[in-house]
Every structure is written in structure tokens, then in C-alpha cells.
C-alpha atoms as a PDB file:
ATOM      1  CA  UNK A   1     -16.240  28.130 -52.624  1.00  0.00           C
ATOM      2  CA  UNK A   2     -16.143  24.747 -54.630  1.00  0.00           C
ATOM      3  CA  UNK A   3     -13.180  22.643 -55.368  1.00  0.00           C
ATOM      4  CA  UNK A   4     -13.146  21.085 -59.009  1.00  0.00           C
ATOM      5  CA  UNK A   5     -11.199  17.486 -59.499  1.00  0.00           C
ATOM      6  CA  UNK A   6     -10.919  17.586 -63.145  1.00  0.00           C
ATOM      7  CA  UNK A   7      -9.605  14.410 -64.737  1.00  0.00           C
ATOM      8  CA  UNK A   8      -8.500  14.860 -68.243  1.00  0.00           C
ATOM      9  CA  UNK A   9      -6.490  13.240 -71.274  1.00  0.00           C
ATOM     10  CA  UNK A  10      -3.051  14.675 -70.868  1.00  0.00           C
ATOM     11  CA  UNK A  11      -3.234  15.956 -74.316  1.00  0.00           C
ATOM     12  CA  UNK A  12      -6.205  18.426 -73.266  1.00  0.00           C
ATOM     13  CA  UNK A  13      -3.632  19.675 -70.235  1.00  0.00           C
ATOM     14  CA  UNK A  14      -2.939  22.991 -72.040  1.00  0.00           C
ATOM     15  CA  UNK A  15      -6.440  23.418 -73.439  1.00  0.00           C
ATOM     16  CA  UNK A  16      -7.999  23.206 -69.583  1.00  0.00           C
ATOM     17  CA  UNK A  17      -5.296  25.868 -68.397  1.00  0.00           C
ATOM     18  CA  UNK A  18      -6.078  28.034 -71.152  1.00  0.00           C
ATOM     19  CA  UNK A  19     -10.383  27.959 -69.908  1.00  0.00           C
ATOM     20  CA  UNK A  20      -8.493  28.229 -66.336  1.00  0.00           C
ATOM     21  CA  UNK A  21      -6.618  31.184 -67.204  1.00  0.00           C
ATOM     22  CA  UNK A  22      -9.485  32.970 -68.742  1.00  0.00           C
ATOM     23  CA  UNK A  23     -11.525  32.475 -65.920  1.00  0.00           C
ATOM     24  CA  UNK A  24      -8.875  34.117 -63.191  1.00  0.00           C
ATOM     25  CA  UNK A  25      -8.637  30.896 -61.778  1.00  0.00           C
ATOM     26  CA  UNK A  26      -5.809  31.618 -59.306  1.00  0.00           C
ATOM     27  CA  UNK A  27      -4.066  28.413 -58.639  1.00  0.00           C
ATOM     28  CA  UNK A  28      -3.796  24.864 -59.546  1.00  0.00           C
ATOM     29  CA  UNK A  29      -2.409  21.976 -58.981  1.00  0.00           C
ATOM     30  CA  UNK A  30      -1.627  18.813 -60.955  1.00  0.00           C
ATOM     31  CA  UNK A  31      -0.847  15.306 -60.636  1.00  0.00           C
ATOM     32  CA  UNK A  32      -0.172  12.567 -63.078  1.00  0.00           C
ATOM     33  CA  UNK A  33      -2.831   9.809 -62.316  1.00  0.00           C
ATOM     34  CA  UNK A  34      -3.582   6.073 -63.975  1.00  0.00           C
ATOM     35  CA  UNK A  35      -7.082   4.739 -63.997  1.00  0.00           C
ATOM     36  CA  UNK A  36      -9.913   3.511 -65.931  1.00  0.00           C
ATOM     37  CA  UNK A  37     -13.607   4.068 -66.100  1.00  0.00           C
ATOM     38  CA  UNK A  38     -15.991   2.857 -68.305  1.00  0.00           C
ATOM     39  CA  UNK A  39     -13.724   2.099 -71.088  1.00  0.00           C
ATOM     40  CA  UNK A  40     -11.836  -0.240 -68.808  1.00  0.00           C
ATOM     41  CA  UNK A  41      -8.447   0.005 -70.725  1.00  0.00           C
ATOM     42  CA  UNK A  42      -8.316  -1.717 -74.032  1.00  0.00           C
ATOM     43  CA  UNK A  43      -5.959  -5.177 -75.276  1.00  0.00           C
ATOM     44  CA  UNK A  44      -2.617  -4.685 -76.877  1.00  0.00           C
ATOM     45  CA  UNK A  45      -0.796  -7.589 -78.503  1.00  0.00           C
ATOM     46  CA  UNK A  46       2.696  -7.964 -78.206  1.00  0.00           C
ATOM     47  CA  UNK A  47       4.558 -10.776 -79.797  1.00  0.00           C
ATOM     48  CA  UNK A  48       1.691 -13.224 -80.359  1.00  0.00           C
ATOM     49  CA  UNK A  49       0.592 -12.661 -76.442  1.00  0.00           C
ATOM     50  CA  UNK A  50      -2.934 -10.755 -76.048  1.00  0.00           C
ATOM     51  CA  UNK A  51      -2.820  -8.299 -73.038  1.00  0.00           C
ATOM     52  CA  UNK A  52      -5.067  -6.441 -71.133  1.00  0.00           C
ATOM     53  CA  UNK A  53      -3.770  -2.740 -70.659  1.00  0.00           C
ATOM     54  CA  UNK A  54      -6.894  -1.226 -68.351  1.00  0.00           C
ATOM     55  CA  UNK A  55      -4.924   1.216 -65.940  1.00  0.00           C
ATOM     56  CA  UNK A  56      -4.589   4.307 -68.676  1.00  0.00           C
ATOM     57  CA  UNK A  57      -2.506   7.677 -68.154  1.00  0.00           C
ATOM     58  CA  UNK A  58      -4.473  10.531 -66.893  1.00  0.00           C
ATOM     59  CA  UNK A  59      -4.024  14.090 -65.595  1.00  0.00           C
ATOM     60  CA  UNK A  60      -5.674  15.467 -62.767  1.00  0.00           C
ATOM     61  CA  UNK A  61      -6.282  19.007 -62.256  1.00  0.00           C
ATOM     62  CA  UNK A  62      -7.656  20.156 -59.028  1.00  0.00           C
ATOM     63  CA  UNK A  63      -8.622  24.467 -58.134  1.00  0.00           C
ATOM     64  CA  UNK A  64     -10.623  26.299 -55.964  1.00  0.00           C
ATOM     65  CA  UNK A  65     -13.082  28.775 -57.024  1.00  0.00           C
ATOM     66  CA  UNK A  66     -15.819  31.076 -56.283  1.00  0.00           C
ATOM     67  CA  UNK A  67     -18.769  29.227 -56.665  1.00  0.00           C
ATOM     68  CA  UNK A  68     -20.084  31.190 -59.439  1.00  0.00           C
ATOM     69  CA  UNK A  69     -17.191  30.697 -61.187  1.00  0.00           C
ATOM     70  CA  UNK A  70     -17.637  27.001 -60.868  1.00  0.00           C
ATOM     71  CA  UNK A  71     -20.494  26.527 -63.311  1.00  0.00           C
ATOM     72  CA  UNK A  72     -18.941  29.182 -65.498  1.00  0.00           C
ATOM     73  CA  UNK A  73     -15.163  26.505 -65.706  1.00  0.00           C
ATOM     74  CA  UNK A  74     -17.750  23.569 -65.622  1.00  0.00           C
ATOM     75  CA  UNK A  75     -19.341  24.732 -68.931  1.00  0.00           C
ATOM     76  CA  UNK A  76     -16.763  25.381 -70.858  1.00  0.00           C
ATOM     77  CA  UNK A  77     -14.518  22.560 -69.690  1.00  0.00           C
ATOM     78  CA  UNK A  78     -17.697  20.322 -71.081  1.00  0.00           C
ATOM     79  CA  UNK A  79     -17.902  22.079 -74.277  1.00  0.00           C
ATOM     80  CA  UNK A  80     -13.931  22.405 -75.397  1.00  0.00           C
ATOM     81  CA  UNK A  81     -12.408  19.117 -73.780  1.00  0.00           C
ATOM     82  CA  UNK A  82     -15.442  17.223 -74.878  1.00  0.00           C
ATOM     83  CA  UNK A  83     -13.919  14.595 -78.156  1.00  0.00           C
ATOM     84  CA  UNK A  84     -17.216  12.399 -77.675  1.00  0.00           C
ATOM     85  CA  UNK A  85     -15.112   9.612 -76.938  1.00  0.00           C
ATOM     86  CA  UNK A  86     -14.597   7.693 -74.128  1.00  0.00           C
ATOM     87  CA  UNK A  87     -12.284   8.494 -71.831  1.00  0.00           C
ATOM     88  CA  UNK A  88     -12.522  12.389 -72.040  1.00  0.00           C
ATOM     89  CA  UNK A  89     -12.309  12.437 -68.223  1.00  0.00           C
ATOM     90  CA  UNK A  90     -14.790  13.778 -65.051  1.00  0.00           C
ATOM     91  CA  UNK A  91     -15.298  16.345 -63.518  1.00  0.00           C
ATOM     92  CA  UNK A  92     -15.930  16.229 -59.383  1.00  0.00           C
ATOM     93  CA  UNK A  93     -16.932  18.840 -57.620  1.00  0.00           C
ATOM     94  CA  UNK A  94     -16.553  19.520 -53.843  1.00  0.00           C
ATOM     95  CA  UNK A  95     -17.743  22.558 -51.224  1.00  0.00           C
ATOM     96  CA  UNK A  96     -15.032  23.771 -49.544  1.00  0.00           C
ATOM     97  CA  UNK A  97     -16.332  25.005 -45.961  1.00  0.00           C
ATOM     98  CA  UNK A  98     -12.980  27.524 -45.889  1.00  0.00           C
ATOM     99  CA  UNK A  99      -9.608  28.167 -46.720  1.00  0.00           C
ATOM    100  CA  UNK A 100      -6.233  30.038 -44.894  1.00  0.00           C
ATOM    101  CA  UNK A 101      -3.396  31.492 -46.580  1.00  0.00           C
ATOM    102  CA  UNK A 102      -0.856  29.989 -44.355  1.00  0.00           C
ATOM    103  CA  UNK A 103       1.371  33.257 -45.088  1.00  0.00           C
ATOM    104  CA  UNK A 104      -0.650  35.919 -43.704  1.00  0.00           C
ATOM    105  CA  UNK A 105      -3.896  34.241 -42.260  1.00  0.00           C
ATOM    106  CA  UNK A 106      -6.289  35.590 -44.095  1.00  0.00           C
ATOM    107  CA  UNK A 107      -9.653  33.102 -44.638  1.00  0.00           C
ATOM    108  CA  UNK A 108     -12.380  32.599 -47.876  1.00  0.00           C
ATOM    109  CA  UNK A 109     -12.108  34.344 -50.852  1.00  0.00           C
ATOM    110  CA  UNK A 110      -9.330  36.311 -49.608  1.00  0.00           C
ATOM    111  CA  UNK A 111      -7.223  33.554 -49.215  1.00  0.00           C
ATOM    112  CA  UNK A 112      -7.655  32.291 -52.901  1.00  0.00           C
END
């Protein structure tokens, strides 16, 4: 199993559950997020004063898959989020050694 991070413009947010959807992704989870990468923010004047605005509004996404369904999510995520800008956001992905439905115990796959 593999856990994606997926850190996105929150304008893409319904795009990336529509790829999610379509690959029977079963769950998800967001969280509003500020950061910056390489783009480190950008300035903004506001009444003659020059500031610097470098922690920017992101969503992160994070599900666990099967991990051939990964690479399958990582694809298209790459080609349909992708603006060629900066700032369209990462992708991290994690192995997840196992997982437990808290409800009725059951472990891996079956648990998803």
C-alpha cells in the first residue's frame, strides 16, 4: 500500500477528487495548508509599502492506495493538475507497512 501527500492549488481541489473518484480511491482526507517552495511567495504593495507575501494558501490531500493504483493517480494527477507554472504543488509518496479498520479489525487492503 502507498500513501500519497498531494499538495495542490486549492482551485485544482475538485479536479484531483474527480482523478480520485475515478480511480476507486476510497477515502481522503484534507487539510488547508500555507507554504512556499521554489517560488518563495511573491511582493504585494500596499499603500506605498513593498511586502513580502511568501507563506501561500495550499491544499493538501492525503489517501491510501493499492500500490498499483499509485502510479496509475500519480500519472494522471501530473498530466491534468499540471498549469506549467510554479506552484502547481508535489506529490509525496509513502509505504504504508499496514492498516486496521478500527471498527471491525480487519488489516491491508481490507481495511481500505
Amino acid at each position: 500500500m502507498k500513501k500519497l501527500e498531494i499538495i495542490i492549488k486549492s482551485e485544482k481541489l475538485d479536479d484531483l477528487k474527480s482523478i480520485l473518484d475515478e480511480c476507486n480511491a476510497n477515502g481522503l482526507m484534507i487539510t488547508n495548508i500555507m507554504g512556499y517552495g521554489n517560488q518563495k511567495g511573491y511582493k504585494q504593495i500596499y499603500r506605498g509599502t513593498e511586502y513580502s507575501v511568501n507563506l501561500l494558501p495550499k491544499i493538501k490531500v492525503e489517501t491510501v492506495v493499492a500500490t498499483e493504483l499509485s502510479e496509475k493517480i500519480i500519472e494522471r494527477v501530473t498530466k491534468e493538475i499540471n498549469t506549467g507554472n510554479y506552484g502547481d504543488g508535489k506529490i509525496f509518496i509513502y509505504d504504508v507497512e499496514d492498516a486496521v479498520r478500527i471498527r471491525t479489525g480487519e488489516r491491508g487492503h481490507d481495511a481500505l
